[in-house]
Protein backbone atom coordinates (compact mmCIF):
# COMPACT_ATOMS: atom_id res chain seq x y z
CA UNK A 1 22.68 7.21 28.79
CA UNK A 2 20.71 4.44 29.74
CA UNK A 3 17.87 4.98 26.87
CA UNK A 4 20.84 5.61 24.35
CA UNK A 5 22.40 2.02 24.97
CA UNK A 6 19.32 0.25 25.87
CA UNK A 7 19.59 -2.02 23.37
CA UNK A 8 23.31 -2.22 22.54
CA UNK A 9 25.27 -5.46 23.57
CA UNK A 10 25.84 -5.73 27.55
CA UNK A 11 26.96 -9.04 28.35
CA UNK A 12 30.12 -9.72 28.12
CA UNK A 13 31.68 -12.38 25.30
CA UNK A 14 33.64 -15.17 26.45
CA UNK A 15 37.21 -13.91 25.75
CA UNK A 16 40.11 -12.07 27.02
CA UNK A 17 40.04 -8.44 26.16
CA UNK A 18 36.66 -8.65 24.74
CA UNK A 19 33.51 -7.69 26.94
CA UNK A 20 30.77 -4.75 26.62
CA UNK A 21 29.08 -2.53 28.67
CA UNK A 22 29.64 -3.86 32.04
CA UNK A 23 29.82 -0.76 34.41
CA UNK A 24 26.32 0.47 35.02
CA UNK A 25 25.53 4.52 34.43
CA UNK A 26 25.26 4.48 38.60
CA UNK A 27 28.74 2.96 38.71
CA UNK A 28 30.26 5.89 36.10
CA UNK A 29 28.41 8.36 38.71
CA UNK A 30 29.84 7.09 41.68
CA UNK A 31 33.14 7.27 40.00
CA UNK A 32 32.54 10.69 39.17
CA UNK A 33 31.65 11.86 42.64
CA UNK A 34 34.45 11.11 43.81
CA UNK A 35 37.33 12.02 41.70
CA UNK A 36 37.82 15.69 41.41
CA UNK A 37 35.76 17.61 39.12
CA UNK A 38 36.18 17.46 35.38
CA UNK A 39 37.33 20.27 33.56
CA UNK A 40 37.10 22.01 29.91
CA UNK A 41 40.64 21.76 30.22
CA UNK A 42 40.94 17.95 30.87
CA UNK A 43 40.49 14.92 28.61
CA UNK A 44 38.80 11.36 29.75
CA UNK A 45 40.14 8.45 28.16
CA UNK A 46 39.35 5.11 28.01
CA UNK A 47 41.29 1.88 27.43
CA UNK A 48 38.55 -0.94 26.18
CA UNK A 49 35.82 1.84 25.95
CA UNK A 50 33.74 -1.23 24.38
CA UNK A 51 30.04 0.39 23.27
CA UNK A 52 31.29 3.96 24.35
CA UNK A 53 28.55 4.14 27.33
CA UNK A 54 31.43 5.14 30.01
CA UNK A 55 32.77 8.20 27.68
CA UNK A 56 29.27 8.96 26.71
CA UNK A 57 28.16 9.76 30.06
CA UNK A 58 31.69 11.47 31.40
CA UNK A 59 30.61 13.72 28.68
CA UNK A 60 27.15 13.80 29.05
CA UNK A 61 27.55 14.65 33.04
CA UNK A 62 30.79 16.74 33.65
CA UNK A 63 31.90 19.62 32.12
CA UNK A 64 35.30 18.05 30.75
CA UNK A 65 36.54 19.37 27.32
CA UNK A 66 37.14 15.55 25.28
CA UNK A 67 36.44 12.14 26.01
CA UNK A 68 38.38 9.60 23.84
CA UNK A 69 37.78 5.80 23.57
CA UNK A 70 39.72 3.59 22.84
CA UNK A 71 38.59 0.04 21.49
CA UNK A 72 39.99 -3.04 19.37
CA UNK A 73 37.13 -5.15 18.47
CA UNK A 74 35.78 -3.20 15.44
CA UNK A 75 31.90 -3.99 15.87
CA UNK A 76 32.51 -2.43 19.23
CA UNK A 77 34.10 0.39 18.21
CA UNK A 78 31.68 0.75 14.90
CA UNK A 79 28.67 0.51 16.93
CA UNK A 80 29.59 2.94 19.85
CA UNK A 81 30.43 5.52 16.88
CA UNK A 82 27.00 5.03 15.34
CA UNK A 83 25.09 5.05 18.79
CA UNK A 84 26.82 8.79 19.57
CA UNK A 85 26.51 10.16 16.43
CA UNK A 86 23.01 9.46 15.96
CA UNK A 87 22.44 11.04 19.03
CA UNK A 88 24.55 13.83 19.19
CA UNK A 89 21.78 15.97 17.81
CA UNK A 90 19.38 15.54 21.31
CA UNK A 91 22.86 15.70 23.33
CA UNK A 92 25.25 18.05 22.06
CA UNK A 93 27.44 17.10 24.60
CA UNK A 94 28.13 14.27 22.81
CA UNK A 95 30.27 15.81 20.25
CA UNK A 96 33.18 16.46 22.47
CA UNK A 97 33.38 11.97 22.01
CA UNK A 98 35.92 10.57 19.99
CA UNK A 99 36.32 6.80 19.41
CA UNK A 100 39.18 5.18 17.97
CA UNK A 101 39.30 2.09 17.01
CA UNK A 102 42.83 0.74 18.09
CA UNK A 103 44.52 -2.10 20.03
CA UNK A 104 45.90 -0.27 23.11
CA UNK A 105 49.27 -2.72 22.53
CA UNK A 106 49.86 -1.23 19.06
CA UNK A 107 48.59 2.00 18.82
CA UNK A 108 49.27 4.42 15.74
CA UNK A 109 51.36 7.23 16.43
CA UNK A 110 48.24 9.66 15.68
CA UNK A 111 46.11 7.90 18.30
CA UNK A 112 49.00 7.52 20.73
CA UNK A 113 49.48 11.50 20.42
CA UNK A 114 46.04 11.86 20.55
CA UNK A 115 45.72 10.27 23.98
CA UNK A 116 48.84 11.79 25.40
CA UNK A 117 47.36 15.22 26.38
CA UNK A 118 44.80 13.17 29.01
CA UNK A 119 44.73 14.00 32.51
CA UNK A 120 42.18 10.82 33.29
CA UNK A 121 42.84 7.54 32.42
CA UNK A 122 40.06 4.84 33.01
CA UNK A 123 39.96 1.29 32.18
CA UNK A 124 37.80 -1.83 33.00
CA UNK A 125 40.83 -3.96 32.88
CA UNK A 126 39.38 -7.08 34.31
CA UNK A 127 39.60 -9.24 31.53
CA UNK A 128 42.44 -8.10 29.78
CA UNK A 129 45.01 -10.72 28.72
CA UNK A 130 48.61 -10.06 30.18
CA UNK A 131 50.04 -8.12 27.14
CA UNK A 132 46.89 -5.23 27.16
CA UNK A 133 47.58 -5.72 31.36
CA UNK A 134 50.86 -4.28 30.54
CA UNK A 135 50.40 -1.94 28.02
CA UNK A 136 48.11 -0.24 30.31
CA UNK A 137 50.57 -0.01 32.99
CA UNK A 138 53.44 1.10 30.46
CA UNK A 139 50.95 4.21 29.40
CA UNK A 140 50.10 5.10 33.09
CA UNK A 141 53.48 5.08 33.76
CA UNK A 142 55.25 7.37 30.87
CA UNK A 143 51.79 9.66 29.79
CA UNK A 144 53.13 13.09 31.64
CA UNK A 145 50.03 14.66 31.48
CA UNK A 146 47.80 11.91 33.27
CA UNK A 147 46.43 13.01 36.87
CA UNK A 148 44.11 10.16 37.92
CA UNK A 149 44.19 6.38 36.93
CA UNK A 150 40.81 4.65 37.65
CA UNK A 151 40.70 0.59 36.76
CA UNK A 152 38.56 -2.54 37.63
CA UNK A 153 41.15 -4.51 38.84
CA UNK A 154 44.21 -3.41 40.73
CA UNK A 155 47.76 -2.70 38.85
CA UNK A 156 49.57 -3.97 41.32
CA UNK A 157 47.98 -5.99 44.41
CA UNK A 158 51.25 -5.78 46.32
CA UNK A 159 51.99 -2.16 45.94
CA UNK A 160 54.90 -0.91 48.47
CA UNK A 161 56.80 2.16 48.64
CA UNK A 162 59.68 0.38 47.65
CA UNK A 163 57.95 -1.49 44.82
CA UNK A 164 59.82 -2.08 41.56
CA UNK A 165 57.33 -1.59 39.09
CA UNK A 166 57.50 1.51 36.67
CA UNK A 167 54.12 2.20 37.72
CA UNK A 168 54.51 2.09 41.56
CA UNK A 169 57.20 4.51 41.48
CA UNK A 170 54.98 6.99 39.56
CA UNK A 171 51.64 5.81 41.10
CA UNK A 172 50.13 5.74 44.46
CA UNK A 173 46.74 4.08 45.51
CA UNK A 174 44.17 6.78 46.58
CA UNK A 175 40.64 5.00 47.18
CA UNK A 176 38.81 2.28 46.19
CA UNK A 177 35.58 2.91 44.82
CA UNK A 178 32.38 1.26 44.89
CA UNK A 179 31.27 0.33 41.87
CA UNK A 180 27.72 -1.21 40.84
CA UNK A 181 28.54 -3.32 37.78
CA UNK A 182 26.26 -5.86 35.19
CA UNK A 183 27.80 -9.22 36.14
CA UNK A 184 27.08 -8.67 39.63
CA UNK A 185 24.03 -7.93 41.98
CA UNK A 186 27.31 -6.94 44.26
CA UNK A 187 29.19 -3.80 44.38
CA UNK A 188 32.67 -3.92 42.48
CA UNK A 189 35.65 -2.14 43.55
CA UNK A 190 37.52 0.65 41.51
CA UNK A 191 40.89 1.61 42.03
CA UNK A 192 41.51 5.39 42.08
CA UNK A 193 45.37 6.11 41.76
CA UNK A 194 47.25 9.65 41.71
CA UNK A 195 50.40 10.06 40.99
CA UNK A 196 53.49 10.01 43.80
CA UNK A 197 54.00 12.70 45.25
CA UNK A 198 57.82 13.47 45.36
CA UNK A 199 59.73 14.59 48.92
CA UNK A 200 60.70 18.09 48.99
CA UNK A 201 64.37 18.76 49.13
């Protein structure tokens, strides 16, 4: 992964929602380790999958069936398409990637019901403006088939049991991750959530 995005845009551009390649190959690994095993039977996605280097390894390094990406700025989206499909041919792997290029807060009903059968929803949501913020949190909460929800910057910072967010009542805080990231010689939390686990009656 790191030879096959050597030279693709890393540093992030001055804007909300739009940054590249900040979460280093070691940071997608030490995500990995952690969260349960990837399956054939599962599908990765990613919200603001920028240059594709996240979905590119989840492929590259677990055995999960699809990884889909989802990103809005088109030479982002263009240029992680290119990068994979030029080298799907040295990693096969590669071929379970899909990229679409979409804006999470006004996605097509073919992407949306492309994305609904994912189990693992990840998203470096630090710079997203308020409106993607949401959207986010309106997926996570209403996509049945998601199991884990791993993002750069916490949904909801004063998450309670009683909590009256959508996505507090569906989600519950698991672990925070480690996470070694571009912008920073310091490590960067991730937030891994699973979903509430209701009483037994």
């Amino acid at each position: 992964v790191s030879s096959l995005y050597a030279s693709a845009l890393r540093q992030p551009v001055h804007a909300p929602d739009c940054h590249a390649g900040e979460i280093s190959p070691t940071g997608v690994s030490a995500i990995l380790a952690v969260i349960p095993t990837l399956t054939i039977a599962e599908t990765f996605v990613e919200f603001g999958s920028g240059i594709g280097n996240v979905v590119a390894q989840v492929a590259l390094e677990t055995c999960v069936g699809r990884c889909i990406g989802i990103e809005f700025q088109d030479n982002l989206a263009n240029m992680s398409k290119l990068l994979i499909r030029g080298a799907r041919v040295d990693f096969p792997n590669l071929s379970k990637v899909t990229i679409h290029e979409a804006d999470l807060r006004a996605m097509s009903p073919a992407v949306r019901e492309d994305i609904d059968g994912g189990s693992v929803l990840f998203a470096n949501n630090i710079v997203f403006e308020p409106t993607s913020f949401a959207a986010l949190e309106d997926f996570a909460s209403s996509a049945a088939g998601l199991v884990h929800v791993v993002v750069m910057a916490t949904i909801c910072g004063g998450h309670r049991p009683t909590c009256p967010r959508n996505f507090c009542s569906v989600w519950t805080p698991r672990q925070r991750i480690d996470v070694q990231v571009s912008w920073s010689s310091q490590l960067h939390h991730a937030y891994w959530y699973t979903r509430v686990v209701e009483p037994y009656i």
